[in-house]
N, C-alpha and C. Protein backbone atom coordinates (compact mmCIF):
# COMPACT_ATOMS: atom_id res chain seq x y z
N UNK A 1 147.55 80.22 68.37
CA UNK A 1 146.81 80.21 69.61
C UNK A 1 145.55 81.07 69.44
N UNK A 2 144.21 80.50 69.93
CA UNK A 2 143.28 81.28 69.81
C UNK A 2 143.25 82.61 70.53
N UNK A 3 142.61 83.52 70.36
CA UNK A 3 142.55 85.09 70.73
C UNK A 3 142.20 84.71 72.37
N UNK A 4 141.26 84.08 72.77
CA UNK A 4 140.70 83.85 73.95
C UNK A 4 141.98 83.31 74.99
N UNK A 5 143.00 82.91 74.54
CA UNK A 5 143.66 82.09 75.11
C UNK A 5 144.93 82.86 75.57
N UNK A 6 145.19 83.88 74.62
CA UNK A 6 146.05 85.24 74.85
C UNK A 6 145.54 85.89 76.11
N UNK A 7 144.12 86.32 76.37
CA UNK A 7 143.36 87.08 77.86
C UNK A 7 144.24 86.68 78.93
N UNK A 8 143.83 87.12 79.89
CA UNK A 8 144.75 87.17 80.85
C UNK A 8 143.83 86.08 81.68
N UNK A 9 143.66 85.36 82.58
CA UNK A 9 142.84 84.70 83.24
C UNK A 9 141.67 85.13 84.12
N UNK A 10 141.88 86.23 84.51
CA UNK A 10 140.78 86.91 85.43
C UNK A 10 139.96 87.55 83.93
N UNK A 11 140.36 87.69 82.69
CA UNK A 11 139.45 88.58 81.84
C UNK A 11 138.29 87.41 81.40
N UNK A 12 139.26 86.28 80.79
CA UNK A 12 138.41 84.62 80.86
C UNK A 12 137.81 84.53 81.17
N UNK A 13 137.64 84.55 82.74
CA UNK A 13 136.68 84.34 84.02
C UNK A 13 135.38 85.58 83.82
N UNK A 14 135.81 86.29 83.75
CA UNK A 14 134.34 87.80 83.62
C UNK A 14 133.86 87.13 82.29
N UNK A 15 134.41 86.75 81.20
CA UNK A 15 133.87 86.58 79.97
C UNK A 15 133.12 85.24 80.22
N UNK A 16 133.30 84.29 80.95
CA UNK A 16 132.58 83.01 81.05
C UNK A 16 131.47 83.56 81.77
N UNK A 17 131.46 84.22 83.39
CA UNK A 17 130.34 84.48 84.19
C UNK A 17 129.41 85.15 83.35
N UNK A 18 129.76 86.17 82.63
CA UNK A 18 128.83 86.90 81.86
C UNK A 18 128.30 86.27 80.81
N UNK A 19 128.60 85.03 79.96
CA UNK A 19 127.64 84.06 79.21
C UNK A 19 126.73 83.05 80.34
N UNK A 20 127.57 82.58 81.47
CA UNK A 20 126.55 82.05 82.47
C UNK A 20 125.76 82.88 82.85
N UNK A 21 126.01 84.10 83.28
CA UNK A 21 124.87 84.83 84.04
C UNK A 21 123.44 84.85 82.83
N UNK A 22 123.63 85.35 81.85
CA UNK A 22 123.24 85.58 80.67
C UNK A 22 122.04 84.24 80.21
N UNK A 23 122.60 83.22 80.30
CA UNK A 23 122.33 82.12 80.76
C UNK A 23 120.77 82.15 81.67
N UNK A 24 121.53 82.33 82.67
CA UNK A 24 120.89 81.82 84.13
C UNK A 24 119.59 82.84 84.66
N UNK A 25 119.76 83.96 83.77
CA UNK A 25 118.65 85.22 83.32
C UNK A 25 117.90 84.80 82.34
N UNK A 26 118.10 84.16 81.53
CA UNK A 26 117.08 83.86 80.59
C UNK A 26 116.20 82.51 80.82
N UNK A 27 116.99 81.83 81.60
CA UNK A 27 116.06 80.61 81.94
C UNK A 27 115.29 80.61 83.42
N UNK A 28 115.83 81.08 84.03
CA UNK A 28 115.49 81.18 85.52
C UNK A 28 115.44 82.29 86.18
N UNK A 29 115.68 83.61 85.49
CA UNK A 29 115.71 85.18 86.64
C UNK A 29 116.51 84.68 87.17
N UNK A 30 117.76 84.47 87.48
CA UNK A 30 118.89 84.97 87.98
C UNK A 30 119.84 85.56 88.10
N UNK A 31 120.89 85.96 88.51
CA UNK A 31 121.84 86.14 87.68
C UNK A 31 123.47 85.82 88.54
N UNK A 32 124.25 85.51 88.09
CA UNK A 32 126.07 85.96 88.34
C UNK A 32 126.66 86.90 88.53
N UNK A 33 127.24 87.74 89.23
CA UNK A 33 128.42 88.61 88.41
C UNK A 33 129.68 88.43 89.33
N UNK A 34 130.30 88.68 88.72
CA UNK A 34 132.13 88.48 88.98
C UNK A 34 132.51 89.98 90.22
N UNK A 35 132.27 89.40 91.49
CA UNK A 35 132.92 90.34 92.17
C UNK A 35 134.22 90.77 92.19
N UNK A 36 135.40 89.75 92.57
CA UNK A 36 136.24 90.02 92.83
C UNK A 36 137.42 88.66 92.46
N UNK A 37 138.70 88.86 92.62
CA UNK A 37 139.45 87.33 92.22
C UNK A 37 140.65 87.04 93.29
N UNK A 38 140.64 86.76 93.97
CA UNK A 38 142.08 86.66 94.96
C UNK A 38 142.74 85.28 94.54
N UNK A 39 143.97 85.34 94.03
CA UNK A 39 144.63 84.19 93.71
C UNK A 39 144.02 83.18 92.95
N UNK A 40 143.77 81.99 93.76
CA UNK A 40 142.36 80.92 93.03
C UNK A 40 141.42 80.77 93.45
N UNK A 41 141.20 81.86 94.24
CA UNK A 41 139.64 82.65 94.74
C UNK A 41 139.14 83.17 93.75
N UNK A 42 137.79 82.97 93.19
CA UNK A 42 136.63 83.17 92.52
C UNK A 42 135.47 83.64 93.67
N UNK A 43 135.22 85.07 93.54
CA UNK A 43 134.11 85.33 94.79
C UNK A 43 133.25 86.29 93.67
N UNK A 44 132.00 85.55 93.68
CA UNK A 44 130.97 85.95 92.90
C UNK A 44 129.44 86.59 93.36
N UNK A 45 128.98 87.29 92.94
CA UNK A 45 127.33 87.66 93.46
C UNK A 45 126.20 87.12 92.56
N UNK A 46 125.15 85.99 93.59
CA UNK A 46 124.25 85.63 93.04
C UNK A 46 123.22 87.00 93.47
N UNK A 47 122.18 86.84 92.13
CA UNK A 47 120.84 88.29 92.44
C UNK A 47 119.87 87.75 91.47
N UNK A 48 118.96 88.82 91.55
CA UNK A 48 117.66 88.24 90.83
C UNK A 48 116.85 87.02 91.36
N UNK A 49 116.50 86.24 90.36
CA UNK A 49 115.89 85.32 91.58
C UNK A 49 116.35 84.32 92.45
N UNK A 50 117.82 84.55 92.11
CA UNK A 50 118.75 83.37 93.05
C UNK A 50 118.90 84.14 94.46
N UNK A 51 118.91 85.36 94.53
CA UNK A 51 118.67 85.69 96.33
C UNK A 51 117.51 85.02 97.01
N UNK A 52 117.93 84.78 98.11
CA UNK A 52 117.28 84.46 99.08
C UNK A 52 116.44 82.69 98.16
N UNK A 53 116.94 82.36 97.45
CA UNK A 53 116.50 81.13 96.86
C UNK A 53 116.93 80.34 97.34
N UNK A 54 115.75 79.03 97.73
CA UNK A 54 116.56 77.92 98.09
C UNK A 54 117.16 76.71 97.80
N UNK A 55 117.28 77.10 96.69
CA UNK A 55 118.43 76.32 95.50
C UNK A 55 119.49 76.92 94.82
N UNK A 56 120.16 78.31 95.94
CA UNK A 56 120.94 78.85 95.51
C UNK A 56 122.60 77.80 95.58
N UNK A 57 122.46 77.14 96.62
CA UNK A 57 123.85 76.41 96.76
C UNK A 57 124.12 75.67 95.19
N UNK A 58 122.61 74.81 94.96
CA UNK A 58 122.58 74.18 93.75
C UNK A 58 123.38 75.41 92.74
N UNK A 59 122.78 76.08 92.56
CA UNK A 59 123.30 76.68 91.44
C UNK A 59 124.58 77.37 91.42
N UNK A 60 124.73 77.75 92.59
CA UNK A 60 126.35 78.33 93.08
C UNK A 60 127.53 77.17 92.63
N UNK A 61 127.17 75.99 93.33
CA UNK A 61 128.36 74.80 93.00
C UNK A 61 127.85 74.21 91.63
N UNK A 62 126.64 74.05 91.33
CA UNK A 62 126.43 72.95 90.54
C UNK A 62 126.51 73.71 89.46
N UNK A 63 126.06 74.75 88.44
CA UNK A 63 126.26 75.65 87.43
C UNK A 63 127.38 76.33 87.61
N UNK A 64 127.51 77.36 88.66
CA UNK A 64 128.70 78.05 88.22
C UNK A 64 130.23 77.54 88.87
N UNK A 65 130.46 76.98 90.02
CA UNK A 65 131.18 76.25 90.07
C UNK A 65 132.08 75.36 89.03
N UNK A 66 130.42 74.78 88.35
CA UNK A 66 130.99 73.36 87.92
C UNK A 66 131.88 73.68 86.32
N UNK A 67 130.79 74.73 85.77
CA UNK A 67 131.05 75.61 84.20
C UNK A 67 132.28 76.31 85.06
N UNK A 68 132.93 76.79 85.93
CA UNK A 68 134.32 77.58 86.15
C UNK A 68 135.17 76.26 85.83
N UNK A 69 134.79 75.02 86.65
CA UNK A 69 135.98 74.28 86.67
C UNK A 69 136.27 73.22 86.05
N UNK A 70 135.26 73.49 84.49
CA UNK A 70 135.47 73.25 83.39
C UNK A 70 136.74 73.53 82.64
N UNK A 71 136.87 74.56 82.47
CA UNK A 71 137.92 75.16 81.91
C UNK A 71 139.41 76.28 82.92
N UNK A 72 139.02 75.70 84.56
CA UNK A 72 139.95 76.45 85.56
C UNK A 72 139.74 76.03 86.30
N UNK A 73 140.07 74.72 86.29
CA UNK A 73 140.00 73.52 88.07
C UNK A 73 140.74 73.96 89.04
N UNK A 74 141.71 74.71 88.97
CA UNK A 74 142.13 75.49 89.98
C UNK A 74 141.40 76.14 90.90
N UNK A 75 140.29 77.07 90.35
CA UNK A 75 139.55 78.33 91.11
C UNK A 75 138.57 77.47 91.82
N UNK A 76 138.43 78.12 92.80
CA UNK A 76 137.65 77.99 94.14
C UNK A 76 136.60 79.23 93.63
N UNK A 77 135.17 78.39 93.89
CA UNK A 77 134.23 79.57 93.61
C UNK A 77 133.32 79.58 94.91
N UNK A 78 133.29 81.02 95.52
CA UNK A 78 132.42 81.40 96.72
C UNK A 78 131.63 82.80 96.41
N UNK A 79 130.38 82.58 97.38
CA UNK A 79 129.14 83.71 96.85
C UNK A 79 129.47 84.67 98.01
N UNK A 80 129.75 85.60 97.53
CA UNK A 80 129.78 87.02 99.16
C UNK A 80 128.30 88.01 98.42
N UNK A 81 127.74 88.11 99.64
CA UNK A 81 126.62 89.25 99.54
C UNK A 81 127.31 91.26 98.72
């Protein structure tokens, strides 16, 4: 079994947001980070230039959403301030 696959699922999740955020900073000033995890709650903070942007939904569901439920169709992903 690969090393990645041993993590626990919430460590997964910080390790994916942080190549998306990483991501989403280098192409666009934005960024991700992994607030918090309740069950198959995913509650994340968009910043940089995704505040107050108005293509933040886009990027909330359509990037990070969509890259979570790639690999964790389970999790529900929501943006809290």
């Amino acid at each position: 079994m690969p090393a990645s696959q041993s993590l626990p699922r919430e460590s997964q999740i910080k390790y994916l947001l942080e190549n998306l955020s990483a991501y989403i900073e280098q192409f666009h000033g934005g960024t991700v980070e992994f607030a918090a995890m309740e069950g198959d709650e995913l509650q994340v903070r968009l910043g940089g230039a995704c505040l107050n942007c108005p293509l933040q939904p886009s990027t909330l569901h359509g990037w990070v959403e969509g890259t979570v439920h790639q690999f964790f169709p389970e999790i529900r992903v929501v943006a809290i301030n």
